[in-house]
C-alpha atoms as a PDB file:
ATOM      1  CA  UNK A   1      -9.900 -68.954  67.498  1.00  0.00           C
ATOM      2  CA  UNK A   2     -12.926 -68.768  68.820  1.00  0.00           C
ATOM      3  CA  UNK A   3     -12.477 -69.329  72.205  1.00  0.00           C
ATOM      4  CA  UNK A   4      -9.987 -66.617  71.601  1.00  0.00           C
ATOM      5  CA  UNK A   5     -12.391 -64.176  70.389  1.00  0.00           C
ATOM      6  CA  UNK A   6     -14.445 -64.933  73.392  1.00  0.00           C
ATOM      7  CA  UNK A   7     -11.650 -64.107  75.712  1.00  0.00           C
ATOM      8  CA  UNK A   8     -11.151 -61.082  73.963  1.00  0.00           C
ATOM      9  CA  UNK A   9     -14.686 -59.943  74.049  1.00  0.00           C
ATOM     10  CA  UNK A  10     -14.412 -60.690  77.641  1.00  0.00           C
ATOM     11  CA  UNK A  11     -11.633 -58.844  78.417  1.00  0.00           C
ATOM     12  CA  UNK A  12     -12.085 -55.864  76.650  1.00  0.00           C
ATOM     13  CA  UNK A  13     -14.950 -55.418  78.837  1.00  0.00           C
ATOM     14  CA  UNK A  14     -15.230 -52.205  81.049  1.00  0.00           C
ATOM     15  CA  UNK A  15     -17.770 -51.894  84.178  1.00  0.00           C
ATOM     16  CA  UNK A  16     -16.594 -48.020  84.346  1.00  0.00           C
ATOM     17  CA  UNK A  17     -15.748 -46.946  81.058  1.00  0.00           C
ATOM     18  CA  UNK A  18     -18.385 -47.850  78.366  1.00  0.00           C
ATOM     19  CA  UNK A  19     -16.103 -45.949  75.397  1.00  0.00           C
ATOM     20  CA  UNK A  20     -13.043 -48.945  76.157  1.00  0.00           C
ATOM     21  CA  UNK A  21     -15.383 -51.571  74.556  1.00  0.00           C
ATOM     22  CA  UNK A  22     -16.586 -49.124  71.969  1.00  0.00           C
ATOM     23  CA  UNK A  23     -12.911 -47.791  70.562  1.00  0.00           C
ATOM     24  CA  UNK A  24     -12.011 -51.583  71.304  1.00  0.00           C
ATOM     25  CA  UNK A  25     -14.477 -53.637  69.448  1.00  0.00           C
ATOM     26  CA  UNK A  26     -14.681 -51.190  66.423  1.00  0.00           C
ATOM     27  CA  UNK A  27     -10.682 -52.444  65.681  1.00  0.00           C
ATOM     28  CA  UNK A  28     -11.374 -56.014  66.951  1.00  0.00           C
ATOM     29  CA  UNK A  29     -14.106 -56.297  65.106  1.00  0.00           C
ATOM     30  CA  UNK A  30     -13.079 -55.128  61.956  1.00  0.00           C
ATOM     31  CA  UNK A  31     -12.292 -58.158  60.242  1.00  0.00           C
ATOM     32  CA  UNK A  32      -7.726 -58.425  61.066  1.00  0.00           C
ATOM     33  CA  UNK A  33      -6.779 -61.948  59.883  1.00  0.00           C
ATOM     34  CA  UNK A  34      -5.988 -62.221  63.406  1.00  0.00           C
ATOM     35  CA  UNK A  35      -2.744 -64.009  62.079  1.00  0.00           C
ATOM     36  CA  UNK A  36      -1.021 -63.233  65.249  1.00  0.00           C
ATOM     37  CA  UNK A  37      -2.621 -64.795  67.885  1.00  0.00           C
ATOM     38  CA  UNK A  38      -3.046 -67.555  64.983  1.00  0.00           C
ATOM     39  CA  UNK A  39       0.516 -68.392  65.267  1.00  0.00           C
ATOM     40  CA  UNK A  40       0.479 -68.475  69.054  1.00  0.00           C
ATOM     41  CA  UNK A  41      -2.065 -71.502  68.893  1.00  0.00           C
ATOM     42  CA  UNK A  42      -0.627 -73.212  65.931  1.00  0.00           C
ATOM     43  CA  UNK A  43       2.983 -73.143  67.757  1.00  0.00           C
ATOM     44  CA  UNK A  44       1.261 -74.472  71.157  1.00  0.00           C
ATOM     45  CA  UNK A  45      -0.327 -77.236  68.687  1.00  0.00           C
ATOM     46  CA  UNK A  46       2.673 -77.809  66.929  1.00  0.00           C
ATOM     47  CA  UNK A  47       4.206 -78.280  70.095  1.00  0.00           C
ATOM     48  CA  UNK A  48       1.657 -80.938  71.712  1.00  0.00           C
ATOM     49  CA  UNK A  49       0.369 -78.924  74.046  1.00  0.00           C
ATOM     50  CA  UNK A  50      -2.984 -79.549  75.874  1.00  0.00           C
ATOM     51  CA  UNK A  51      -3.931 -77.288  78.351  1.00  0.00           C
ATOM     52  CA  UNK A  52      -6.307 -73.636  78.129  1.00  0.00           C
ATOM     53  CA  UNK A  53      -3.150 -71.028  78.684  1.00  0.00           C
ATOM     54  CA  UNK A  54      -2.554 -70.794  74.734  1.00  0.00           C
ATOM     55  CA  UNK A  55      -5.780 -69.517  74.337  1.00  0.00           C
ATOM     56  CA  UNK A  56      -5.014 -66.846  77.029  1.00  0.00           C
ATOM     57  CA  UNK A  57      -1.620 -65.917  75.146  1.00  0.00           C
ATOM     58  CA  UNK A  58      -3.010 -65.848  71.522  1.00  0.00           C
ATOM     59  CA  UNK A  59      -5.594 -63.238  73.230  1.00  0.00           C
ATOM     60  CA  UNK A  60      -2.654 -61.105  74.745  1.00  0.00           C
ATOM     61  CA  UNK A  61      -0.883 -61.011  71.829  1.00  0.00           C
ATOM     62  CA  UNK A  62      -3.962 -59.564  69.790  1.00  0.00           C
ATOM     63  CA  UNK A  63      -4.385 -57.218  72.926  1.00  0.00           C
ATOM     64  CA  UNK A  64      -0.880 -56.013  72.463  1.00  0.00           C
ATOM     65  CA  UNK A  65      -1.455 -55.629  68.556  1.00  0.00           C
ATOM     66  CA  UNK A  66      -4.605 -53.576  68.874  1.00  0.00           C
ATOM     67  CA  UNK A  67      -3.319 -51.327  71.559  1.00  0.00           C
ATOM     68  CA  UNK A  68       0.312 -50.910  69.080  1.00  0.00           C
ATOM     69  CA  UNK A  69      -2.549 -49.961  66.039  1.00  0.00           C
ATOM     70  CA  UNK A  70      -4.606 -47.664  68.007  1.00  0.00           C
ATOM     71  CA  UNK A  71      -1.265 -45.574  69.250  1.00  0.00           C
ATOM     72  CA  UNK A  72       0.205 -45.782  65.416  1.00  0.00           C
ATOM     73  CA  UNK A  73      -2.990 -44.000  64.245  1.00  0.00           C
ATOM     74  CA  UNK A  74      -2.460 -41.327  66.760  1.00  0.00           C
ATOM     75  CA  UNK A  75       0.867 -40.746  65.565  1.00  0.00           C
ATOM     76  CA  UNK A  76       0.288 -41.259  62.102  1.00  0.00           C
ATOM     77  CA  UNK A  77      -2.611 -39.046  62.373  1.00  0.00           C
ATOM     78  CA  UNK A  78      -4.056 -41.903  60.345  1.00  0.00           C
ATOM     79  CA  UNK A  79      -7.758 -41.695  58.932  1.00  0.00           C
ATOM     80  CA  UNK A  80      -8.370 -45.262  57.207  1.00  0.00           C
ATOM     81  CA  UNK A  81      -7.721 -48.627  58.666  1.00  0.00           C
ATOM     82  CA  UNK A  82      -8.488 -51.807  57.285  1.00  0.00           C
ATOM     83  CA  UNK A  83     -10.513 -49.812  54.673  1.00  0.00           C
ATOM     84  CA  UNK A  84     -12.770 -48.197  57.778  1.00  0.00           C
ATOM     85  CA  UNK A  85     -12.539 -44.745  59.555  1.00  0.00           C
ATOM     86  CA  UNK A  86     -10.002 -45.007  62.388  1.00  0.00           C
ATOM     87  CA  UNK A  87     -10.781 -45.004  65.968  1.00  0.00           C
ATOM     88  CA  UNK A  88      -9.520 -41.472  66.700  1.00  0.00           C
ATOM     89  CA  UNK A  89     -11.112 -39.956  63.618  1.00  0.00           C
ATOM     90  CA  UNK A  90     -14.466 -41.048  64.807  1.00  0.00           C
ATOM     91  CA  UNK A  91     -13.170 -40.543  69.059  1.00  0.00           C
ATOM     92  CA  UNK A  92     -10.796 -38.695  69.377  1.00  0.00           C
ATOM     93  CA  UNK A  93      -6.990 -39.173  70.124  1.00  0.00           C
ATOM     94  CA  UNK A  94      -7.112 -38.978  73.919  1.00  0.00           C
ATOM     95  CA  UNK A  95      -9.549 -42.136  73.843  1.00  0.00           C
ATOM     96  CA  UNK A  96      -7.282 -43.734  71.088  1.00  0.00           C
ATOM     97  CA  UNK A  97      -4.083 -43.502  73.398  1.00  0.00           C
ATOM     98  CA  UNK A  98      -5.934 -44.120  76.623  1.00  0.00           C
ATOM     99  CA  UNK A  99      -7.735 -47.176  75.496  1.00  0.00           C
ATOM    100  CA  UNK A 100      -4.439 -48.095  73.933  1.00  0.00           C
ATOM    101  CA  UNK A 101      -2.927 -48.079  77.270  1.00  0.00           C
ATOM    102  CA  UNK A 102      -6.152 -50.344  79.027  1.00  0.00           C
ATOM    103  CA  UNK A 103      -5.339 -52.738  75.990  1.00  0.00           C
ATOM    104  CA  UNK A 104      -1.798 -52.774  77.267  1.00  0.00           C
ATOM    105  CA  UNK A 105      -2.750 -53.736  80.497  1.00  0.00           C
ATOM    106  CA  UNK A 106      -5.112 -56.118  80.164  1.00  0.00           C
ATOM    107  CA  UNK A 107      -2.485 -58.542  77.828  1.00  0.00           C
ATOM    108  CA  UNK A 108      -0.266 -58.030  81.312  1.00  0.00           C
ATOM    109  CA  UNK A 109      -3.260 -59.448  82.864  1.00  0.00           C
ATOM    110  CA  UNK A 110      -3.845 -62.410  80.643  1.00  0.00           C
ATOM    111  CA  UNK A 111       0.097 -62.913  80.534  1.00  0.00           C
ATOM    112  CA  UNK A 112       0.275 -63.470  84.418  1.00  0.00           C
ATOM    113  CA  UNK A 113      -2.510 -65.805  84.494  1.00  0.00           C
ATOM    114  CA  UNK A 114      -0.363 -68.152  82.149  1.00  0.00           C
ATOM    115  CA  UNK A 115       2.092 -68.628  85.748  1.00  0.00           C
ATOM    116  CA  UNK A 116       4.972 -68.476  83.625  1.00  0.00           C
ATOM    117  CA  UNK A 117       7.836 -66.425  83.707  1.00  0.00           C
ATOM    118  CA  UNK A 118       9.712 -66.829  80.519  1.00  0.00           C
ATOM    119  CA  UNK A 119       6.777 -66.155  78.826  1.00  0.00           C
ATOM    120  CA  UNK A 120       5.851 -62.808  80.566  1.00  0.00           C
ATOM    121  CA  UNK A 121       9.710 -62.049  80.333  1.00  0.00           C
ATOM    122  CA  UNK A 122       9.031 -62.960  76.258  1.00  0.00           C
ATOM    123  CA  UNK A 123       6.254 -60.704  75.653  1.00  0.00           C
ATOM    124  CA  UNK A 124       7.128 -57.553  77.940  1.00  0.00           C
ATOM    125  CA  UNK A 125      10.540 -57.554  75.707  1.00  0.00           C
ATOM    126  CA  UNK A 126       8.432 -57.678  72.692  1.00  0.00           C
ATOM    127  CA  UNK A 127       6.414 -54.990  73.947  1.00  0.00           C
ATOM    128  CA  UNK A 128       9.342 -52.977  74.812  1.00  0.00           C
ATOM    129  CA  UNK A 129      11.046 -54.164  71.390  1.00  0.00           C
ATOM    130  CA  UNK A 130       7.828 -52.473  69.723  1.00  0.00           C
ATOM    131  CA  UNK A 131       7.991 -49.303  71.152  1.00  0.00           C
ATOM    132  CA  UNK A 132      11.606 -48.956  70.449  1.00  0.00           C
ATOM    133  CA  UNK A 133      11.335 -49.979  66.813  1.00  0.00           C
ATOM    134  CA  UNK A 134       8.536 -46.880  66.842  1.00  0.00           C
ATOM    135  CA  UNK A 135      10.777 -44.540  68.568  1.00  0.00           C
ATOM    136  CA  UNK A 136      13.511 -45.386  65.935  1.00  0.00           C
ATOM    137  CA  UNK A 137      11.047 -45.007  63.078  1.00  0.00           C
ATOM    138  CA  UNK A 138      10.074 -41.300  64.083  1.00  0.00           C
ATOM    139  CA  UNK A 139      13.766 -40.741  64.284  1.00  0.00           C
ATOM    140  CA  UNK A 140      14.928 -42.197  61.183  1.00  0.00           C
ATOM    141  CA  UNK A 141      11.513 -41.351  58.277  1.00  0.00           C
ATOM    142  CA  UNK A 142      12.305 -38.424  56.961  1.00  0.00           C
ATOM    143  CA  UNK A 143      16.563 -38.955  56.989  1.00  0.00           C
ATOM    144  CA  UNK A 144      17.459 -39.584  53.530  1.00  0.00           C
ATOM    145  CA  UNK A 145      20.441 -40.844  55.048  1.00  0.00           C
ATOM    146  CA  UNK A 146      18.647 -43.972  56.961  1.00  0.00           C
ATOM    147  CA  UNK A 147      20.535 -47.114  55.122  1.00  0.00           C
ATOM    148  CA  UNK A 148      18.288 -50.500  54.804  1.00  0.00           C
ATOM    149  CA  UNK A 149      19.831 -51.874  57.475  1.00  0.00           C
ATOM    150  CA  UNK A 150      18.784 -49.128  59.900  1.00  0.00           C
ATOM    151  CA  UNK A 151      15.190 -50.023  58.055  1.00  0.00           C
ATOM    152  CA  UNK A 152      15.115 -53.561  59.001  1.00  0.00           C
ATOM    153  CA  UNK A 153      16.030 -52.632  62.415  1.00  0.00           C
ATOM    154  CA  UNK A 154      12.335 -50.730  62.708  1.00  0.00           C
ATOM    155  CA  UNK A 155      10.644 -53.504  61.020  1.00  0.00           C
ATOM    156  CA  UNK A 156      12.108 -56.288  63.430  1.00  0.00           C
ATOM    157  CA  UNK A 157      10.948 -53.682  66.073  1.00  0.00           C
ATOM    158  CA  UNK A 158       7.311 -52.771  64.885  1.00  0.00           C
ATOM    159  CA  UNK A 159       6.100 -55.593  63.444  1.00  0.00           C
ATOM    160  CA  UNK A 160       8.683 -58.875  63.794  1.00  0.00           C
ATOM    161  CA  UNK A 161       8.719 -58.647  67.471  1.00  0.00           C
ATOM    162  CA  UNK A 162       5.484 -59.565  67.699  1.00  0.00           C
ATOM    163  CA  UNK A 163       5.257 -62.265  65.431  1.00  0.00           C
ATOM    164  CA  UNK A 164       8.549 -63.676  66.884  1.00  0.00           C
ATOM    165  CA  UNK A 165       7.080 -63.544  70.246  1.00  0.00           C
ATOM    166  CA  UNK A 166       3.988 -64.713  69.659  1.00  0.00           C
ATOM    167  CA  UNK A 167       5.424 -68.035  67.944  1.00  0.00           C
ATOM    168  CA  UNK A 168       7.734 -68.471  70.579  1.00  0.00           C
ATOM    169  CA  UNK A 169       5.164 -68.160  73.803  1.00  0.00           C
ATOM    170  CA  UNK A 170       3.600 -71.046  71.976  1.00  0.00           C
ATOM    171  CA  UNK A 171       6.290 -73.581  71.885  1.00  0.00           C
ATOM    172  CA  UNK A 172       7.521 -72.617  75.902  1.00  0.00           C
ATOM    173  CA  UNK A 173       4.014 -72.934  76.902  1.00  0.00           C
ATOM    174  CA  UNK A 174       3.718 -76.204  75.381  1.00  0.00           C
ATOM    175  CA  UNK A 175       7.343 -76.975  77.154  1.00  0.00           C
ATOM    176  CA  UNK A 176       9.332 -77.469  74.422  1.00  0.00           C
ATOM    177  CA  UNK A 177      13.050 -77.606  74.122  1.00  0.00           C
ATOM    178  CA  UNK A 178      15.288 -75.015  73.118  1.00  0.00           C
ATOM    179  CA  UNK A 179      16.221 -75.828  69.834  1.00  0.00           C
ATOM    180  CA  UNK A 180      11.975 -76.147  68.678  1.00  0.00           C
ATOM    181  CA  UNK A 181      11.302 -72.412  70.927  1.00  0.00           C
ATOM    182  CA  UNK A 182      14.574 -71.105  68.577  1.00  0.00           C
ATOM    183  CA  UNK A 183      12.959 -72.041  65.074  1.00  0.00           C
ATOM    184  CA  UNK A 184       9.548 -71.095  66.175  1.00  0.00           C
ATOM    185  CA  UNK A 185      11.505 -67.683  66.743  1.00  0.00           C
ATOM    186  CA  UNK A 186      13.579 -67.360  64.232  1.00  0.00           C
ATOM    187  CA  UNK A 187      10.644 -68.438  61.884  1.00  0.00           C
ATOM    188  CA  UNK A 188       8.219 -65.529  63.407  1.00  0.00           C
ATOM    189  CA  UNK A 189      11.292 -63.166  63.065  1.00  0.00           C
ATOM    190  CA  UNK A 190      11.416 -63.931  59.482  1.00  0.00           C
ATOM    191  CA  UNK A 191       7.623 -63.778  58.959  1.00  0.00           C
ATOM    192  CA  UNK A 192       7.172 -60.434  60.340  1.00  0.00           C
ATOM    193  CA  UNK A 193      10.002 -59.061  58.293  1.00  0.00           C
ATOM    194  CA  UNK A 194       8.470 -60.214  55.311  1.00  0.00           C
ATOM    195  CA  UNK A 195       4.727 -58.964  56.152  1.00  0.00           C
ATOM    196  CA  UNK A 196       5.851 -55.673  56.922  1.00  0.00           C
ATOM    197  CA  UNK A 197       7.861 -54.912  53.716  1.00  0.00           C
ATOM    198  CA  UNK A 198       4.741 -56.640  51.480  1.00  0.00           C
ATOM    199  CA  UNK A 199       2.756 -53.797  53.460  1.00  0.00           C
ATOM    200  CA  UNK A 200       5.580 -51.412  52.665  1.00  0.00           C
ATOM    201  CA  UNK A 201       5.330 -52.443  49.329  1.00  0.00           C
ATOM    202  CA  UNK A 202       1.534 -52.080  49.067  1.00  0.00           C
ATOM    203  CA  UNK A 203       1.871 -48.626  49.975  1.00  0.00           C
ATOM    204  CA  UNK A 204       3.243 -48.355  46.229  1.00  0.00           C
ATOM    205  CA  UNK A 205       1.852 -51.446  44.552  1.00  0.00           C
ATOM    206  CA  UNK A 206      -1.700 -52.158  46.008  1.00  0.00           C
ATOM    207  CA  UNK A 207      -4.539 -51.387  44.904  1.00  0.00           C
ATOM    208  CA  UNK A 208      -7.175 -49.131  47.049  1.00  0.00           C
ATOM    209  CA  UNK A 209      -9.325 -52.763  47.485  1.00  0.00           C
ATOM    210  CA  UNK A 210      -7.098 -53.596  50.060  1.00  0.00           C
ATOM    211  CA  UNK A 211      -8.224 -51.188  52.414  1.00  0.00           C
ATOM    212  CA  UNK A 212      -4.994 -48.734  52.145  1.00  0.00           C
ATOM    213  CA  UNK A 213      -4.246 -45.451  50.457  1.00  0.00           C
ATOM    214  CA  UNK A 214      -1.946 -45.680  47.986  1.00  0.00           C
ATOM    215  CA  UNK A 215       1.094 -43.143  48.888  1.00  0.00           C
ATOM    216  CA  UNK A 216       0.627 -42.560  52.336  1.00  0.00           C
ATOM    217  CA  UNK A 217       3.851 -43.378  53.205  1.00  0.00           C
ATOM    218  CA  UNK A 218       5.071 -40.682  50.880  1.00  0.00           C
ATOM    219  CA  UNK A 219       2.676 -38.300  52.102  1.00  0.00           C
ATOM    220  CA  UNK A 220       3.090 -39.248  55.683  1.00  0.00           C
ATOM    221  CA  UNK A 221       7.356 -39.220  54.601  1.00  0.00           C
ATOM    222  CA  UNK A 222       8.104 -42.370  55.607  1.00  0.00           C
ATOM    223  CA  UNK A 223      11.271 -43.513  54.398  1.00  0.00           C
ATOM    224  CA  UNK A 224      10.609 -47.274  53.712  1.00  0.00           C
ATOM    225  CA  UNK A 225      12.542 -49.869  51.710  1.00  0.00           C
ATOM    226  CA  UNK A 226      11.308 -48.865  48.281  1.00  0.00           C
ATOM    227  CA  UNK A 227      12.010 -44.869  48.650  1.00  0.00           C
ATOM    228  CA  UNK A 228      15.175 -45.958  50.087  1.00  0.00           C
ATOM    229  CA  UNK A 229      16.240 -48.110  47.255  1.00  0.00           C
ATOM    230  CA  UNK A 230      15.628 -45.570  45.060  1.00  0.00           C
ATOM    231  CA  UNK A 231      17.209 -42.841  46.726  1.00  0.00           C
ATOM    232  CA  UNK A 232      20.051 -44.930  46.475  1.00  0.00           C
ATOM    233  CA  UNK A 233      20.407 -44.800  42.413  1.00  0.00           C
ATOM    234  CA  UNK A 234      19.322 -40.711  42.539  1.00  0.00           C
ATOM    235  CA  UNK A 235      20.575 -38.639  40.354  1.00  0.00           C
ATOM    236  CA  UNK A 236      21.344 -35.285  41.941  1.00  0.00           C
ATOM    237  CA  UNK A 237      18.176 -33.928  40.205  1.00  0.00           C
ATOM    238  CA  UNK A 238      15.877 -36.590  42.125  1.00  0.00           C
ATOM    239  CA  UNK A 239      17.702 -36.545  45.112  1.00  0.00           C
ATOM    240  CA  UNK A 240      16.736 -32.833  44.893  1.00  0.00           C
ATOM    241  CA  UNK A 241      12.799 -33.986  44.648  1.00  0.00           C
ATOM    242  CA  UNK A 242      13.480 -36.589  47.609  1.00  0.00           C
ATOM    243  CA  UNK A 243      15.227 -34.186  49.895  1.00  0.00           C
ATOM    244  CA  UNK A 244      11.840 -31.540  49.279  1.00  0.00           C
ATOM    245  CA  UNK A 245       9.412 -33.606  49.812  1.00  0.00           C
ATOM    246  CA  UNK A 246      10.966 -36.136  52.499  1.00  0.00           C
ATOM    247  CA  UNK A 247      12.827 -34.487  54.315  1.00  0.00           C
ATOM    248  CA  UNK A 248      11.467 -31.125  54.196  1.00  0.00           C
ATOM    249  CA  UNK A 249       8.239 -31.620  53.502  1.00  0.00           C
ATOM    250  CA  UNK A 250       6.958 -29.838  50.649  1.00  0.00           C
ATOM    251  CA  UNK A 251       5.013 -31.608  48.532  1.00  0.00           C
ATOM    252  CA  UNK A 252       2.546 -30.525  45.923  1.00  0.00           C
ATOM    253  CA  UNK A 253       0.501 -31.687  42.527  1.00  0.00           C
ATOM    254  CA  UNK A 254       1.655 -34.127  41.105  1.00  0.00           C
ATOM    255  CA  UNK A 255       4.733 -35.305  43.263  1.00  0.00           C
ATOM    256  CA  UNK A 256       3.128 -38.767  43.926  1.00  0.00           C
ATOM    257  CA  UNK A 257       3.182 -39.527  40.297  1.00  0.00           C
ATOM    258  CA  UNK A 258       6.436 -38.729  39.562  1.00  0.00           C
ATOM    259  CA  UNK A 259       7.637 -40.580  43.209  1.00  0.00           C
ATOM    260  CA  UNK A 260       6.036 -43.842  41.589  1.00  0.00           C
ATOM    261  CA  UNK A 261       7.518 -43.055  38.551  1.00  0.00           C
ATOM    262  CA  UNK A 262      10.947 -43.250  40.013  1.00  0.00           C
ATOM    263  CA  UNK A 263      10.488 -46.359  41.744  1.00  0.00           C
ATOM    264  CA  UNK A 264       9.646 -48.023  38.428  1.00  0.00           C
ATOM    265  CA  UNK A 265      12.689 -46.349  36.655  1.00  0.00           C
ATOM    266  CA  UNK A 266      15.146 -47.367  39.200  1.00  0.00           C
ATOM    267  CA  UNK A 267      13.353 -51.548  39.784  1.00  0.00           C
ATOM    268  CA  UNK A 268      12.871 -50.119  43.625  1.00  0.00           C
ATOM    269  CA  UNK A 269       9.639 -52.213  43.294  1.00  0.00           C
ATOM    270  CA  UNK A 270      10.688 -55.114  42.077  1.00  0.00           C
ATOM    271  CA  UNK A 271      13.906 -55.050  44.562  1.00  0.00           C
ATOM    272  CA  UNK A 272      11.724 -55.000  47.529  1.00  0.00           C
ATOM    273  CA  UNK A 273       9.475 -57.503  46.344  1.00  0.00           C
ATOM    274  CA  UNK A 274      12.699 -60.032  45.897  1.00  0.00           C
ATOM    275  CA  UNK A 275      13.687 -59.284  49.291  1.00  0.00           C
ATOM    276  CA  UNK A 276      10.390 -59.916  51.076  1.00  0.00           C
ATOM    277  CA  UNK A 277      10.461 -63.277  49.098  1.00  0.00           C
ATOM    278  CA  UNK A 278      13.997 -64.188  50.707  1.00  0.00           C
ATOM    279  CA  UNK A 279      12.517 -63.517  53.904  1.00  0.00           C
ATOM    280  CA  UNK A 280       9.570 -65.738  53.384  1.00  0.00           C
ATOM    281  CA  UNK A 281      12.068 -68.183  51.959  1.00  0.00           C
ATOM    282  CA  UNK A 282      14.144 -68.018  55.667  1.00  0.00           C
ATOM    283  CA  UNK A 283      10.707 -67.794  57.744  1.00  0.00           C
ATOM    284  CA  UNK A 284       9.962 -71.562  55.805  1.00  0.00           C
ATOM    285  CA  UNK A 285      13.822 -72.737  56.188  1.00  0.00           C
ATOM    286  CA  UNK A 286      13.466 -72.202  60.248  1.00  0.00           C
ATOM    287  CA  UNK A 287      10.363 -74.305  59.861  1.00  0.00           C
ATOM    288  CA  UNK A 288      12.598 -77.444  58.919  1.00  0.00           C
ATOM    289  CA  UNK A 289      13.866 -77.866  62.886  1.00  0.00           C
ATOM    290  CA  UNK A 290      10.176 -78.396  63.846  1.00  0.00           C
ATOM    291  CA  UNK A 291       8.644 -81.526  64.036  1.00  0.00           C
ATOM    292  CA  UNK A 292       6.997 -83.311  61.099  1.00  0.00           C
ATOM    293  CA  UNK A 293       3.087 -82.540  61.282  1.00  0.00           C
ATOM    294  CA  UNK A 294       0.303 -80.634  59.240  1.00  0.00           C
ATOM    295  CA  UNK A 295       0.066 -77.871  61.039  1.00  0.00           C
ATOM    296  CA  UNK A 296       4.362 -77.107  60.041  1.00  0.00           C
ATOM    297  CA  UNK A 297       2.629 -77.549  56.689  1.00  0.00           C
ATOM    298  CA  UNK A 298      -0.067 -74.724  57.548  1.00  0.00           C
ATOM    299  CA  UNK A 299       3.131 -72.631  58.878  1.00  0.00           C
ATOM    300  CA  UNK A 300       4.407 -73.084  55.667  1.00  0.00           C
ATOM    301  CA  UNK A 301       1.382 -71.773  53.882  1.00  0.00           C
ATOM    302  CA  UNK A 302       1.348 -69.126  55.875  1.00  0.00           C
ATOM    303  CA  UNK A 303       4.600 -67.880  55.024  1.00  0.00           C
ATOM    304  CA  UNK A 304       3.323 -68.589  51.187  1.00  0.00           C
ATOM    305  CA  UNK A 305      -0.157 -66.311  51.918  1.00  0.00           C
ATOM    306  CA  UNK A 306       1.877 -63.322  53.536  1.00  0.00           C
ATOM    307  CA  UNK A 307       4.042 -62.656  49.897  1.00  0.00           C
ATOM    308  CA  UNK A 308       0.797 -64.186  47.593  1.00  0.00           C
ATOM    309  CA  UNK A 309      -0.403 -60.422  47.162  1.00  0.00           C
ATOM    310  CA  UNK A 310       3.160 -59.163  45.402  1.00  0.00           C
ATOM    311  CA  UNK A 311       4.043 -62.854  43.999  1.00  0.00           C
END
């Protein structure tokens, strides 16, 4: 990880543009578990490999994370990030997006350096995959008619892509065969799925220690899987309070409380805390087609550490 963090400092780097290290290093540096890029070099290890190029893709995938955060706080019009003003509150969103787009870039960079195709061919679908599961998002927050289904299909876009990706660049660069490169997928797939609905969870459940604001899903109407389990057991009196304030809008006083209170009424919290605990339960079942080693041990402790905060 280190040698990571070096790359990344190195990359990030701008001759012509001071502000790219600035907007850069104030999200890089802000103290992300870095769990991503984590996986990448686990997987590689896991995998036997010994040469530099994992260190190259663990970098690309943070490069590709950072660049996906800075353009989510654009459109979130986000203020707070891992408990710290966000880049464009304290830049601007021109610099936010543009920097985004350098950060973008320079994972392509690091990516071609690696020589291999599959791999780029991995990680531009998972940057693709990303931006679609964003797209889809936008489309689908503030339709009280988006199922859970159509849910999980943003969440394997926004945030499992990238975890699947980044465990499976590991394993091809370390040669492996198809059916370790598969689990190390499938097991990223499942981790990501999990993280993001403890996050979504959070939103509700956390506490403001954690660096988020609780409700600002609700106030930024996002429809994610706890509002949409409890839309699902409204009354036509609360599905009256759902429609004005997610769908149209209108919220006031007050309307916070009673959304919280309706999640508790209806279990919606304790529903989506089972389900991110089946899908950290399936993230450590794909582990089982890896071979025997500590570090499958770590993977499993990782899968453990992502649903510790709601367990």
């Amino acid at each position: 990880m280190a040698q990571v963090n070096d790359l990344i400092r190195t990359r990030m780097a701008s001759e012509h543009a001071p502000r790219i290290p600035e907007v850069t290093a104030h999200l890089v540096e802000a103290g992300g578990k870095r769990l991503r890029p984590m996986l990448t070099l686990a997987a590689a290890k896991l995998c036997g490999y010994d040469g530099p190029y994992h260190i190259h893709l663990a970098a690309t995938v943070e490069f590709i994370h950072t660049a996906t955060l800075l353009h989510d706080d654009v459109v979130d019009e986000s203020n707070q990030r891992r408990g710290r003003p966000t880049a464009n509150l304290l830049w601007d969103n021109k610099s936010s997006v543009l920097v985004g787009d350098y950060l973008f870039s320079r994972s392509f960079q690091l990516m071609v350096e690696t020589g291999s195709l599959t791999v780029l061919d991995i990680l531009a679908n998972a940057s693709a995959t990303i931006a679609e599961g964003e797209v889809l998002q936008l489309t689908a927050a503030q339709d009280l008619a988006t199922s859970e289904a159509v849910y999980l299909q943003v969440v394997r876009g926004k945030t499992a892509a990238l975890f699947s990706a980044a465990c499976e660049v590991g394993g091809v660069i370390a040669g492996a065969d198809e059916a370790v490169t598969k689990a190390l997928y499938a097991y990223g797939d499942a981790l990501g799925i999990s993280f993001q609905i403890v996050d979504d969870l959070l939103d509700f459940a956390g506490t403001e220690a954690i660096g988020k604001n609780i409700g600002d899903d609700f106030r930024e109407r996002k429809l994610t899987l706890p509002l949409i389990k409890a839309i699902a057991k409204a009354d036509a009196e609360e599905r009256a309070f759902w429609v004005r304030t997610i769908e149209k809008g209108k919220q006031q006083e007050g309307d916070l409380e009673f959304a919280l209170e309706l999640l508790h009424k209806h279990g919606a919290l304790d529903d989506t805390r089972d389900v991110a605990l089946e899908w950290a339960e399936k993230a450590k079942a794909a582990l089982m087609a890896l071979p025997d080693d500590p570090i499958r041990d770590m993977l499993r402790d990782i899968a453990d550490y992502v649903v510790a905060r709601v367990n």
